[in-house]
Protein backbone atom coordinates (compact mmCIF):
# COMPACT_ATOMS: atom_id res chain seq x y z
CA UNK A 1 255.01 136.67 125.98
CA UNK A 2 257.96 136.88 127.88
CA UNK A 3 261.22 138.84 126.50
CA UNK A 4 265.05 138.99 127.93
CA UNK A 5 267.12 142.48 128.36
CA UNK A 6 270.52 143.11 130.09
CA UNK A 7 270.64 145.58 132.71
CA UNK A 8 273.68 147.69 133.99
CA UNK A 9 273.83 149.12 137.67
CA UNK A 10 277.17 150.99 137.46
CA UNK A 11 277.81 152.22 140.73
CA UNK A 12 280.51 153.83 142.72
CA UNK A 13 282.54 150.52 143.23
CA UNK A 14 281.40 148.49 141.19
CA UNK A 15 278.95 147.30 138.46
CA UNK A 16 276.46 144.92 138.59
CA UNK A 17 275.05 142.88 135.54
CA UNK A 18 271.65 141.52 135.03
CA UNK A 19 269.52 139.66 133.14
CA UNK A 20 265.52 139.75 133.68
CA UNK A 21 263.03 137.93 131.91
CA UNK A 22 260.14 140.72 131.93
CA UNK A 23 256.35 139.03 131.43
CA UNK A 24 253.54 139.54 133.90
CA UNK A 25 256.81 140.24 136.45
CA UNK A 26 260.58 141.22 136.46
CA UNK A 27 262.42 138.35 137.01
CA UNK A 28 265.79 137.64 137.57
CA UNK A 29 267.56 135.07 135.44
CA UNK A 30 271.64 135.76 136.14
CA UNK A 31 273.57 138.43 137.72
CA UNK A 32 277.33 139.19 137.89
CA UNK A 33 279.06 141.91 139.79
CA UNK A 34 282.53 143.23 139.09
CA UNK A 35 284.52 145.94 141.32
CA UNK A 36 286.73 148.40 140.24
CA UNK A 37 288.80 151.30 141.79
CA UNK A 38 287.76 154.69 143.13
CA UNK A 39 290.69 157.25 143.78
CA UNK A 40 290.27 159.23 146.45
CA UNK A 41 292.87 162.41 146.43
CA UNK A 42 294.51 164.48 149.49
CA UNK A 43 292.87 168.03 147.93
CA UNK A 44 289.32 166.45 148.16
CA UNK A 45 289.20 164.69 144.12
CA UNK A 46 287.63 161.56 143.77
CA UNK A 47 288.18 159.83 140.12
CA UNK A 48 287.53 156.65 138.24
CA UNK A 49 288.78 155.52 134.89
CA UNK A 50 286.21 155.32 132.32
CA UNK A 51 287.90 152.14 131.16
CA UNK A 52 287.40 150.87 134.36
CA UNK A 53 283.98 150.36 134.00
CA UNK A 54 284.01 149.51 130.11
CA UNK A 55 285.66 146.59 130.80
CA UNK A 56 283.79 145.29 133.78
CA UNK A 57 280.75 145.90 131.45
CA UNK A 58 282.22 143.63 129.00
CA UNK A 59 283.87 140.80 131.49
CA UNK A 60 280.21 140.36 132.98
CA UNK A 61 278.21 140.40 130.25
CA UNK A 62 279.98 137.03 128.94
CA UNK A 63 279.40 136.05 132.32
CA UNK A 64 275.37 136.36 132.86
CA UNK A 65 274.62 135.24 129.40
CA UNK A 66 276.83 132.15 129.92
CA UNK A 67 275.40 131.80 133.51
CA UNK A 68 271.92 132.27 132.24
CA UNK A 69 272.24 129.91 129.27
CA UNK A 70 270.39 133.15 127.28
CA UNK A 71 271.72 133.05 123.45
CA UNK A 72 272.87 136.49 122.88
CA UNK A 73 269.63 136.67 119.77
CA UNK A 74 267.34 136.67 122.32
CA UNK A 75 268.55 139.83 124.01
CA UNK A 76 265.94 142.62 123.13
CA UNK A 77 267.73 145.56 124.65
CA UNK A 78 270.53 146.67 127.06
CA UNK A 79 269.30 149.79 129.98
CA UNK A 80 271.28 151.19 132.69
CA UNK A 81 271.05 152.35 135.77
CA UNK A 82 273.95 154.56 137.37
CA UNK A 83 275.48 157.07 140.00
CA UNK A 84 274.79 160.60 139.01
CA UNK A 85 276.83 163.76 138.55
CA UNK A 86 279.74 162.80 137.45
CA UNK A 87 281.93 164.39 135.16
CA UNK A 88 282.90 162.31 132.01
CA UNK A 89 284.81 165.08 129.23
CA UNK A 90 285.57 162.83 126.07
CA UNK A 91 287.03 164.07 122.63
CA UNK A 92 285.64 163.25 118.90
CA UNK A 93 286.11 159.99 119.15
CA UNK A 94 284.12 159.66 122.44
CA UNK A 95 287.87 158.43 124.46
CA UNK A 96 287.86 160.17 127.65
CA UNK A 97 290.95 163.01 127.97
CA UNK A 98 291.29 162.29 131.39
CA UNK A 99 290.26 160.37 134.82
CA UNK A 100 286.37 160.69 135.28
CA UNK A 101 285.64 163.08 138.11
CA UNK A 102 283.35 160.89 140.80
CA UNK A 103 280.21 162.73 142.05
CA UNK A 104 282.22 162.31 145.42
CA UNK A 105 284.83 164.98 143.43
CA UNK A 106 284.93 168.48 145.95
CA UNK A 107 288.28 169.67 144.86
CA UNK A 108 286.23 173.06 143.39
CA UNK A 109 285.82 175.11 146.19
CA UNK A 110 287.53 177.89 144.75
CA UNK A 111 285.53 177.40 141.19
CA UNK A 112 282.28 177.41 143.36
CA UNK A 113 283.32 180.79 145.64
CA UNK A 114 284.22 182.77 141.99
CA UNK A 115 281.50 181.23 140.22
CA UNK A 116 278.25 181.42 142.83
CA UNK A 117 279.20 181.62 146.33
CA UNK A 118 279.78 185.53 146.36
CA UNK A 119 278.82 188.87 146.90
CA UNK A 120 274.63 188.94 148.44
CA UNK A 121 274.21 185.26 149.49
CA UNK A 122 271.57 183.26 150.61
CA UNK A 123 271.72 179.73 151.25
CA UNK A 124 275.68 180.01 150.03
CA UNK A 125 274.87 181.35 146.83
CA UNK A 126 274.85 184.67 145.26
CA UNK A 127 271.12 185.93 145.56
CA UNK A 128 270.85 186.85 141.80
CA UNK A 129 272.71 184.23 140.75
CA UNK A 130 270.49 181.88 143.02
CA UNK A 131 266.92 183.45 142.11
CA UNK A 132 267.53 183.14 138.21
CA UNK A 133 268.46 179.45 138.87
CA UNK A 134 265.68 179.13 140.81
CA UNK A 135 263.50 180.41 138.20
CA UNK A 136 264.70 178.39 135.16
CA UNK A 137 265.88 174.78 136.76
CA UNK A 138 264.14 174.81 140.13
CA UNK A 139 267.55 174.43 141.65
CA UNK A 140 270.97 175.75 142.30
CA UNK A 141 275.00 174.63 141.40
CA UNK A 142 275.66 175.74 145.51
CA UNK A 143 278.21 172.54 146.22
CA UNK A 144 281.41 172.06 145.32
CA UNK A 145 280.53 168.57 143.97
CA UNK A 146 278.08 169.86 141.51
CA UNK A 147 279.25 168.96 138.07
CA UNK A 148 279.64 172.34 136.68
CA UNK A 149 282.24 173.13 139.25
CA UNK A 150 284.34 170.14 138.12
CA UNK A 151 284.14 171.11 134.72
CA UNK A 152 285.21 174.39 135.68
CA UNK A 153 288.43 173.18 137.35
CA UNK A 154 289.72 171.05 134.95
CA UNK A 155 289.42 174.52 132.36
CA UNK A 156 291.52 176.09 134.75
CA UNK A 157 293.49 173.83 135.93
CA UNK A 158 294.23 171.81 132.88
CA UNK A 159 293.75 174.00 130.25
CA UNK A 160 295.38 171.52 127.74
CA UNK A 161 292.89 168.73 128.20
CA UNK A 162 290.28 170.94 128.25
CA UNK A 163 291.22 172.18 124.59
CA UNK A 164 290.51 168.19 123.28
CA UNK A 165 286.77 168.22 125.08
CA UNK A 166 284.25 167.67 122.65
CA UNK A 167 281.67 166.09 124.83
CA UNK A 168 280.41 166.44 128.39
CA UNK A 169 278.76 163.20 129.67
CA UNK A 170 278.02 161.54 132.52
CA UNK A 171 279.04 158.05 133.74
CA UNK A 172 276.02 155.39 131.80
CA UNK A 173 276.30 157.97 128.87
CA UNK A 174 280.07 157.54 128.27
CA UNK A 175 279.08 153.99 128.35
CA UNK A 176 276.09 154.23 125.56
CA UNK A 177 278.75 156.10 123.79
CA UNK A 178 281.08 153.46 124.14
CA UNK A 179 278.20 150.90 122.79
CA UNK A 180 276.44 152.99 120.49
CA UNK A 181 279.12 156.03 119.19
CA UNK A 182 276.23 158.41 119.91
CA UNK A 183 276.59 161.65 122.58
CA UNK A 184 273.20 161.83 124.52
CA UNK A 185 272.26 162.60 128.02
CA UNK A 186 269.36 161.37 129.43
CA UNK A 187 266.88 163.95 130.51
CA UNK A 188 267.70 163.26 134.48
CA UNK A 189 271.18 163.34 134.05
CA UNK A 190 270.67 166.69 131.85
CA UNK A 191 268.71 168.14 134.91
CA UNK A 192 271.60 166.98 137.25
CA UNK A 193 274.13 169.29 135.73
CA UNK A 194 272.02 171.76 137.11
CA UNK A 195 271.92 173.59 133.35
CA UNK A 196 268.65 172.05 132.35
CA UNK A 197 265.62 174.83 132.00
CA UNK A 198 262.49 173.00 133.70
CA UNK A 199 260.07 175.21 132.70
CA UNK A 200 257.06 173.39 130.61
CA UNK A 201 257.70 174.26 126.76
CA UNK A 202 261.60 175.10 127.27
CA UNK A 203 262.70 172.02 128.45
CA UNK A 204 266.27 171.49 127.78
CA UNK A 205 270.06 173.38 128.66
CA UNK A 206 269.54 176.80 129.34
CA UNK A 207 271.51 179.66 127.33
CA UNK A 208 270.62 181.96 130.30
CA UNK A 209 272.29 179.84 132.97
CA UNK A 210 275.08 178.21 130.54
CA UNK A 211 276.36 182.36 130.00
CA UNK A 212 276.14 182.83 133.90
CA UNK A 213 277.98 180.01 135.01
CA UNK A 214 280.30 180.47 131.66
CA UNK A 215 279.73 177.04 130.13
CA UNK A 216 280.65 176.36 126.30
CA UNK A 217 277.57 174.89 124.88
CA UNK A 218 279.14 173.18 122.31
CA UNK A 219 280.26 171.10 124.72
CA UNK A 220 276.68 169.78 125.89
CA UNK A 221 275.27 166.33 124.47
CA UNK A 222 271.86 165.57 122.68
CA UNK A 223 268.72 165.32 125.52
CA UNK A 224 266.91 162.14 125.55
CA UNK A 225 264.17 160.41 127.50
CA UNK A 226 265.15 157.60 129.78
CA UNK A 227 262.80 155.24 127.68
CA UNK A 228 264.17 155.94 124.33
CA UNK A 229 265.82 153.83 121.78
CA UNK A 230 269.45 155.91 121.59
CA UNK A 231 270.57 153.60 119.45
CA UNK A 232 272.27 150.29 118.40
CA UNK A 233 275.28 148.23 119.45
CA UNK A 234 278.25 148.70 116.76
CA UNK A 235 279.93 146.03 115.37
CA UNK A 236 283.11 147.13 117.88
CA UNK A 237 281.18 147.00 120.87
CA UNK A 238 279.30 143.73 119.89
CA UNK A 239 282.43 142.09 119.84
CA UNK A 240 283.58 143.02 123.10
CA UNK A 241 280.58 142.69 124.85
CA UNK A 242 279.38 139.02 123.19
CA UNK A 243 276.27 140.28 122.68
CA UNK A 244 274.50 140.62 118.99
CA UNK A 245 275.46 143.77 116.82
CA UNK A 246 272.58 146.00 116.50
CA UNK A 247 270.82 145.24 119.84
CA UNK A 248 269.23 148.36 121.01
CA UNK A 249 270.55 150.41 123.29
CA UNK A 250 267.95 152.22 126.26
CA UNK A 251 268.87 155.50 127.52
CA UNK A 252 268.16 154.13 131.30
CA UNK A 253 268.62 156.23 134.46
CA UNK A 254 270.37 157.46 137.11
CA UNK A 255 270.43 155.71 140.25
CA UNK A 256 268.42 158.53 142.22
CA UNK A 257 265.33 158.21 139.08
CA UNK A 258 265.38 154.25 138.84
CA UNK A 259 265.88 153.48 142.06
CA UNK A 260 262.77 154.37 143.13
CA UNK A 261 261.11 152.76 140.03
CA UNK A 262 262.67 149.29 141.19
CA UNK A 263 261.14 149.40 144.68
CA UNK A 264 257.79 150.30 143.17
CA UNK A 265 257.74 153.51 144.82
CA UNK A 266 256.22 154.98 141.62
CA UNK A 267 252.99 156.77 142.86
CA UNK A 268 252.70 160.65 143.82
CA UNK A 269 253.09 160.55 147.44
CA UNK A 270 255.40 157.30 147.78
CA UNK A 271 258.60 157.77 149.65
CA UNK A 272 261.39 155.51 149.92
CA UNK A 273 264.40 155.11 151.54
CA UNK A 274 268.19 153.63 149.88
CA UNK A 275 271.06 152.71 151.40
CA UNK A 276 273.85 151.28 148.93
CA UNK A 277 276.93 153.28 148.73
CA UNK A 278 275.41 156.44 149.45
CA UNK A 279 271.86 156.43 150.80
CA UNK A 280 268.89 159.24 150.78
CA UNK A 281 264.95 159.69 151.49
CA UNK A 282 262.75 160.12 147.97
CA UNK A 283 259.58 160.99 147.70
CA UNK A 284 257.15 161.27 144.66
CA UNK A 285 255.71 164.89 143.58
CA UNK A 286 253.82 166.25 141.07
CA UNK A 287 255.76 169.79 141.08
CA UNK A 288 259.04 171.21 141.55
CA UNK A 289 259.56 171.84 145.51
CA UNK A 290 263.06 173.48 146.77
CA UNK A 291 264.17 174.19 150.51
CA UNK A 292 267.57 176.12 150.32
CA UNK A 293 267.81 175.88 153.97
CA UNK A 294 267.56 172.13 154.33
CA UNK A 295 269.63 171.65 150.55
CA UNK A 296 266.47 169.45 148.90
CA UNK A 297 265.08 169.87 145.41
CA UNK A 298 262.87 168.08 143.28
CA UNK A 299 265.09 166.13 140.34
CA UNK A 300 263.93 165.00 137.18
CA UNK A 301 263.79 161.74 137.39
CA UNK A 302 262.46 158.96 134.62
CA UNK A 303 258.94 159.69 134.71
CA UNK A 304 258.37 163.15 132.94
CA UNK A 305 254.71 163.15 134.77
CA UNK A 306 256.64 163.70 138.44
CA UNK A 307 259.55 164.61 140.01
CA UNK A 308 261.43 163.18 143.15
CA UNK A 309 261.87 165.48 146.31
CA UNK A 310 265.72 164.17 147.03
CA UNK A 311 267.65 164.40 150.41
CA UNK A 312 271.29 162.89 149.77
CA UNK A 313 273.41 161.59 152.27
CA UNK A 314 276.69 160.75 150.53
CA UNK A 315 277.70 157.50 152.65
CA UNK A 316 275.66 155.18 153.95
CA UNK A 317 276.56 151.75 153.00
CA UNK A 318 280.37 153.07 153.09
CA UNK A 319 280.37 153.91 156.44
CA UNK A 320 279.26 150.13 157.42
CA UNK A 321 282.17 148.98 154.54
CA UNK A 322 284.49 151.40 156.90
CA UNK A 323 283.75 149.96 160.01
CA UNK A 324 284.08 146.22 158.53
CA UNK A 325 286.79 146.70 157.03
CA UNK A 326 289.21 148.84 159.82
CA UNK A 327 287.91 146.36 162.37
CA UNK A 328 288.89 143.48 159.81
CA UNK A 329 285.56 141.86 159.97
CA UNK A 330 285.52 139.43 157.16
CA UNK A 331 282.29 139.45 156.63
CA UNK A 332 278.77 141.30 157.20
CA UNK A 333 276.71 138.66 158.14
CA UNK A 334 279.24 137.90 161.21
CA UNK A 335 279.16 141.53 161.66
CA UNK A 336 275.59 141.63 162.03
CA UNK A 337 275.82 138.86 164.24
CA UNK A 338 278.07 140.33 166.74
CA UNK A 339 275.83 142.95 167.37
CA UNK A 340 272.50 141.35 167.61
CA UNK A 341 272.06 141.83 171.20
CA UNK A 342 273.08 145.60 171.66
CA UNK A 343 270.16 147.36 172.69
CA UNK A 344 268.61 150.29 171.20
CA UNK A 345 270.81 153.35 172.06
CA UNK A 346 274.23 151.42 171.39
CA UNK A 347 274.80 152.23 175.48
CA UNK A 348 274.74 155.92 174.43
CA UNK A 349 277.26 156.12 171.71
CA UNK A 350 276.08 157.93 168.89
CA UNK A 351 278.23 157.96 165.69
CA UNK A 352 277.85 160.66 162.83
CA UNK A 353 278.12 159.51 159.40
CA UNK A 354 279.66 162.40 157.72
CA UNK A 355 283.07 160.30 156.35
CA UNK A 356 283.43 162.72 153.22
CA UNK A 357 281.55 165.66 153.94
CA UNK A 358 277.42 165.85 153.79
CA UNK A 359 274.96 168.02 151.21
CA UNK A 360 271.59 167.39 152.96
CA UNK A 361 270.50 168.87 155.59
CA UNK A 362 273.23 170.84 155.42
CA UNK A 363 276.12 171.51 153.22
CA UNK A 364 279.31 171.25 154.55
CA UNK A 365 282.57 169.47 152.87
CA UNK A 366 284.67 170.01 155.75
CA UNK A 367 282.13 167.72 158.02
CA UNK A 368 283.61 164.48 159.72
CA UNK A 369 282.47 161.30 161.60
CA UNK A 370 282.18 161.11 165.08
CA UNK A 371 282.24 158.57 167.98
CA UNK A 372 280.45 160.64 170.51
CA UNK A 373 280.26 159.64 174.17
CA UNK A 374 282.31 156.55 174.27
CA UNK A 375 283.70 155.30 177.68
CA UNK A 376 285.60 152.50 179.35
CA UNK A 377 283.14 150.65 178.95
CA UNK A 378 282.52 151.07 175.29
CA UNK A 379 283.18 147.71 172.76
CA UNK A 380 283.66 147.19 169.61
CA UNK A 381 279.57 145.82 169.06
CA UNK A 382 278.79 148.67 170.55
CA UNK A 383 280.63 151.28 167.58
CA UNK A 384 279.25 148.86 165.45
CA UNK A 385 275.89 149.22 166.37
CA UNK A 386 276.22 152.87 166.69
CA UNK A 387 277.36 153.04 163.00
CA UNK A 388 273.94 151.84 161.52
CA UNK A 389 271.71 154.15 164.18
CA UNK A 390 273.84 157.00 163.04
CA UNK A 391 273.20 156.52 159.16
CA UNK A 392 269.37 156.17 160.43
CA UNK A 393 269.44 158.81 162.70
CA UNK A 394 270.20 160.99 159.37
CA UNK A 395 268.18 159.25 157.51
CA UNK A 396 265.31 160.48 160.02
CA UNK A 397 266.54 163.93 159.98
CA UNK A 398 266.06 164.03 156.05
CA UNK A 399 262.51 162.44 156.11
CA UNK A 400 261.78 165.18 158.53
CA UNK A 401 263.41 167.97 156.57
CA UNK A 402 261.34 166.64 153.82
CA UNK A 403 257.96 166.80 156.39
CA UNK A 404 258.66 170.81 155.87
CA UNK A 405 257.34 170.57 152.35
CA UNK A 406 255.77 167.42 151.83
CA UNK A 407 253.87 164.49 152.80
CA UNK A 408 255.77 161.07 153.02
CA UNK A 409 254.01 158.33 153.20
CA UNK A 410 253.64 156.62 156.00
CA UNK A 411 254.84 152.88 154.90
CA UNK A 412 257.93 153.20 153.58
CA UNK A 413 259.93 151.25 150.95
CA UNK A 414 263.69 150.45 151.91
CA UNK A 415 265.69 149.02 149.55
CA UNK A 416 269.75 148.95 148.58
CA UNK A 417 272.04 146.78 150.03
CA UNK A 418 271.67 148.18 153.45
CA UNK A 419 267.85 146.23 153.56
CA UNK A 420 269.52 142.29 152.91
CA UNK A 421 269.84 142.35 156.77
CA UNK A 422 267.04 142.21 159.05
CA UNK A 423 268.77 144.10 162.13
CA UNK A 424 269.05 147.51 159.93
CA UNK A 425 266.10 146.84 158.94
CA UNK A 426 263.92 146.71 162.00
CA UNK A 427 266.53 149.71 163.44
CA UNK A 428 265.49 151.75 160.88
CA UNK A 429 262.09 150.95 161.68
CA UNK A 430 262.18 152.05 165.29
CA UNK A 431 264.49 155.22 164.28
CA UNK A 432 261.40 156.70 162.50
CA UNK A 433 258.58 155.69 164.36
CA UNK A 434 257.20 154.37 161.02
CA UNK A 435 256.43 150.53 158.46
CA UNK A 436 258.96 149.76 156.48
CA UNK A 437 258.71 147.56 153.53
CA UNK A 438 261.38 145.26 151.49
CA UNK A 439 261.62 144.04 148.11
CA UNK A 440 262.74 140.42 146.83
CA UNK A 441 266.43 141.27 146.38
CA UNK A 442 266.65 144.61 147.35
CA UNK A 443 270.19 145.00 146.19
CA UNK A 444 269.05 145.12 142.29
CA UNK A 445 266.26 148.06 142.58
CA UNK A 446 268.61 149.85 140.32
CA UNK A 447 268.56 147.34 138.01
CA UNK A 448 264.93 146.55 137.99
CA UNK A 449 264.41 149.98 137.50
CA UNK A 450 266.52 149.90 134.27
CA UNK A 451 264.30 146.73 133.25
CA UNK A 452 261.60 148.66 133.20
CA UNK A 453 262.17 151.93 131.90
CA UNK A 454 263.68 149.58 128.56
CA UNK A 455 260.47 147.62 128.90
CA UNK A 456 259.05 150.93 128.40
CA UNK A 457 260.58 151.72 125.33
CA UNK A 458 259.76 148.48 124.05
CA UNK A 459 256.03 148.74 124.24
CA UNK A 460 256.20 145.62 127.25
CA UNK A 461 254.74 148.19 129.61
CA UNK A 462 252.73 151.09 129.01
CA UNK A 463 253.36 153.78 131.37
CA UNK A 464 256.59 153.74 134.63
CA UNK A 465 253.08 154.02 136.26
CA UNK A 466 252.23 150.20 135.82
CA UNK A 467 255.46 148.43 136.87
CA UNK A 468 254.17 149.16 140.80
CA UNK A 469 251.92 146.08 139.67
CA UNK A 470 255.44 144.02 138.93
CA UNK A 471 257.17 144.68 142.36
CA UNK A 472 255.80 142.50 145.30
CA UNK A 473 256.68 143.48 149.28
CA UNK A 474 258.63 140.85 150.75
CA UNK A 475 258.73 141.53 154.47
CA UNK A 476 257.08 143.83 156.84
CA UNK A 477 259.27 145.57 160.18
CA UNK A 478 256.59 148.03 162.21
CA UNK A 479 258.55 150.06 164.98
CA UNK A 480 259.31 149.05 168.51
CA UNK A 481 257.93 151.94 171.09
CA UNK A 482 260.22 151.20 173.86
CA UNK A 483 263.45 151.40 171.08
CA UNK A 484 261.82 154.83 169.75
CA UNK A 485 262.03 155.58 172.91
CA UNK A 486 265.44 155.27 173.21
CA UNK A 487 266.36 156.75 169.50
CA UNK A 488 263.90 160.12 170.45
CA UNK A 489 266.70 160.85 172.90
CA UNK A 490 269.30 160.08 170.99
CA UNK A 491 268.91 161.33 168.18
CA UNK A 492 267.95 164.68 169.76
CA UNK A 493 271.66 164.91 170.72
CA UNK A 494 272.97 163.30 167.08
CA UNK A 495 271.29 166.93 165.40
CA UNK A 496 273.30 168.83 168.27
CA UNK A 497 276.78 167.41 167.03
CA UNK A 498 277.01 169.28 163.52
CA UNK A 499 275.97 172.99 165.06
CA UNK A 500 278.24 172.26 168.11
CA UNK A 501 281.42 171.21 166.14
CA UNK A 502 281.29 172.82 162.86
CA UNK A 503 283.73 175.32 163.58
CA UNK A 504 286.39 173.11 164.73
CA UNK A 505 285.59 170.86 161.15
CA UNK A 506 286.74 173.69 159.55
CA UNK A 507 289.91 174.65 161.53
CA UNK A 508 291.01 170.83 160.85
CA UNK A 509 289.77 170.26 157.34
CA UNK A 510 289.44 173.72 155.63
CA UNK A 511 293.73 173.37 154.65
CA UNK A 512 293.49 170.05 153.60
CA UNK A 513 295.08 169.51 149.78
């Protein structure tokens, strides 16, 4: 028996639409993708509208089912998959009261100095504060882009909108709002606001830590699991979507729990790597693991057995966007093509790839990018080429922070939009000394992941255990020693460039607003 559902992978530029027929494997019948805006501000916001992404959901749903010749009765359920940690305050009627704040959002340095970063610190963070978070979530609110912070800016400085807020929600939860008219947060997304108590038996948002951080509770959604039934499609939202009223609604997952799930890195012990927009090192563990020094934590993710041990590196894929699009490349396979012959090493430019600031391995908003030791001699392949070494050079410095606590595996899925081309690929490969493995379109993990956590809920598959049996390895890419060679050295120098110049990041970015 084979069944149809709609997936949504709302990212940070876009969302992308799928249908997958789910039987013995997860296949995929029609896709659409539709863009939309992010706002990035002078005093470090970063916002989207809400409607934004309502609508896109809408325009591409006609679009697959049409594409997919699928007759909107034989849709079982809609699941989505989306960026995390965003900041989504709606009133009664689940309309938002203002701009969503982005995930990217670091405008609340001043919320995060009152609210945590004070007095004793360790790691940034007030030690009391920091021990009793510790204790109940297995992590800590110590960034600026944390959610809470957000939330705490827009009470002070919009104390008008902040009167209407009814709901907090995230970014696929404003949209199961929009589809269902219920308030619910999955259980990842819960945990990501930082407010969620961990602890076996109290599982949910914490009074303790809500009265620390001065959080209205009232304001905090309904927990459910990533594979539940939330609820139905309204008559409203059937209209504007095409699809039939009272289709069931999954709760789905964040990108940083379903991810992982699409790539079949399901098993304790399986590590993989992403890079889409953002990119980051995962690995699979049975307990909850933090390193303060090196800014990883174990998040919920959509498998209540485990957790995923999560280094972050907030842009990845944008930094190879950046360099396309200010050398007006048209188009990334001719950009890949340009720099197929540059040797390992990029001729000893090394390029950092903090464009807007960097949480893991260290925190630090005020970080920048850097073209380090370019010469006369130094061409436009060559920065290229240097862009994708320096997103795996940090890449490798995560995997090793991660080494500190736990053991990665040695194969390695890669997946996101970053594995379509061979070159990163192999260069990734070579960077860490280690296998990597690829997926049949490695650009829809998210989305495969959402598949299956609704396939889940529908009683299709038994356990997020099994769908490792649905995802087959495409290609293989085992490391070159003579270009390890060459990274070893480099990338020595690339963990130099932080320490060495974070003073002067701070003299040049501290004022900005």
């Amino acid at each position: 028996m084979a069944l149809h559902v709609i997936t949504y992978d709302v990212g940070t530029t876009g969302i992308k639409t799928c249908v997958f027929e789910i039987s013995n494997t997860i296949k995929l019948v029609a896709s659409a993708m539709q863009g939309y805006n992010l706002y990035i501000m002078k005093n470090g916001g970063a916002e989207q509208d809400p409607y934004d992404w309502w609508k896109a959901m809408c325009s591409t749903t006609k679009k697959v089912l049409e594409q997919g010749s699928i007759p909107a009765k034989e849709i079982e359920g809609i699941s989505f998959c989306s960026q995390m940690q965003g900041l989504v305050l709606v009133d009664n009627d689940g309309e938002p009261i203002r701009p969503a704040m982005s995930y990217m959002d670091q405008r609340a340095k001043a919320e995060l100095m009152e609210g945590i970063a004070n007095g004793l610190q360790v790691a940034g963070a007030n030690i009391f504060k920091l021990l009793k978070s510790l204790k109940i979530t297995g992590a800590v609110a110590a960034s600026a882009k944390d959610p809470v912070w957000k939330y705490k800016w827009v009470e002070r400085h919009e104390p008008d909108n902040f009167k209407k807020v009814y709901k907090w929600l995230d970014v696929k939860e404003f949209l199961i709002c929009k589809c269902t008219g219920k308030f619910v947060m999955t259980q990842d997304s819960a945990f990501a606001t930082l407010l969620y108590d961990t602890r076996k038996g109290r599982e949910g948002f914490s009074k303790e830590i809500c009265k620390m951080l001065e959080v209205n509770m009232e304001h905090l959604p309904e927990i459910v699991n990533c594979t539940d039934m939330v609820g139905c499609v309204t008559d409203q939202a059937a209209i504007q979507l095409g699809i039939k009223k009272g289709t069931p609604v999954f709760g789905g997952g964040g990108d940083a729990s379903l991810i992982g799930i699409g790539a079949g890195a399901v098993e304790q012990g399986s590590t993989h790597i992403y890079i889409g927009t953002s990119g980051w090192v995962s690995t699979v563990v049975d307990k909850q693991i933090v390193d303060t020094q090196s800014m990883i934590a174990s998040i919920v993710g959509a498998n209540p057995k485990s957790f995923n041990y999560f280094a972050e590196l907030e842009t990845a894929g944008k930094c190879l966007e950046w360099i396309k699009d200010y050398l007006a490349l048209d188009k990334y396979d001719y950009m890949m093509h340009l720099i197929k012959d540059v040797p390992a090493g990029s001729h000893g430019v090394i390029f950092t790839p903090w464009l807007h600031g960097n949480r893991c391995p260290f925190e630090d908003s005020n970080a920048r990018g850097i073209f380090f030791n370019i010469s006369l001699a130094t061409g436009r392949n060559q920065l290229i080429h240097a862009v994708i070494e320096g997103v795996c050079y940090h890449l490798r410095w995560q995997l090793e922070a991660q080494e500190k606590k736990v053991k990665t595996s040695n194969t390695i899925r890669f997946v996101g939009g970053g594995a379509l081309a061979p070159l990163t690929c192999q260069v990734l490969s070579d960077v860490i000394g280690r296998q990597i493995q690829t997926v049949d379109n490695p650009q829809n993990v998210g989305a495969v992941g959402a598949a299956a956590v609704a396939a889940v809920g529908i009683g299709m598959i038994n356990k997020i255990e099994d769908v490792k049996n649905l995802i087959k390895t495409r290609k293989h890419y085992y490391p070159n020693a003579s270009n390890k060679s060459a990274h070893d050295k480099h990338f020595r120098v690339f963990k130099t460039l932080y320490k060495n110049n974070r003073k002067s990041f701070g003299i040049l970015n501290r004022q900005v607003h």
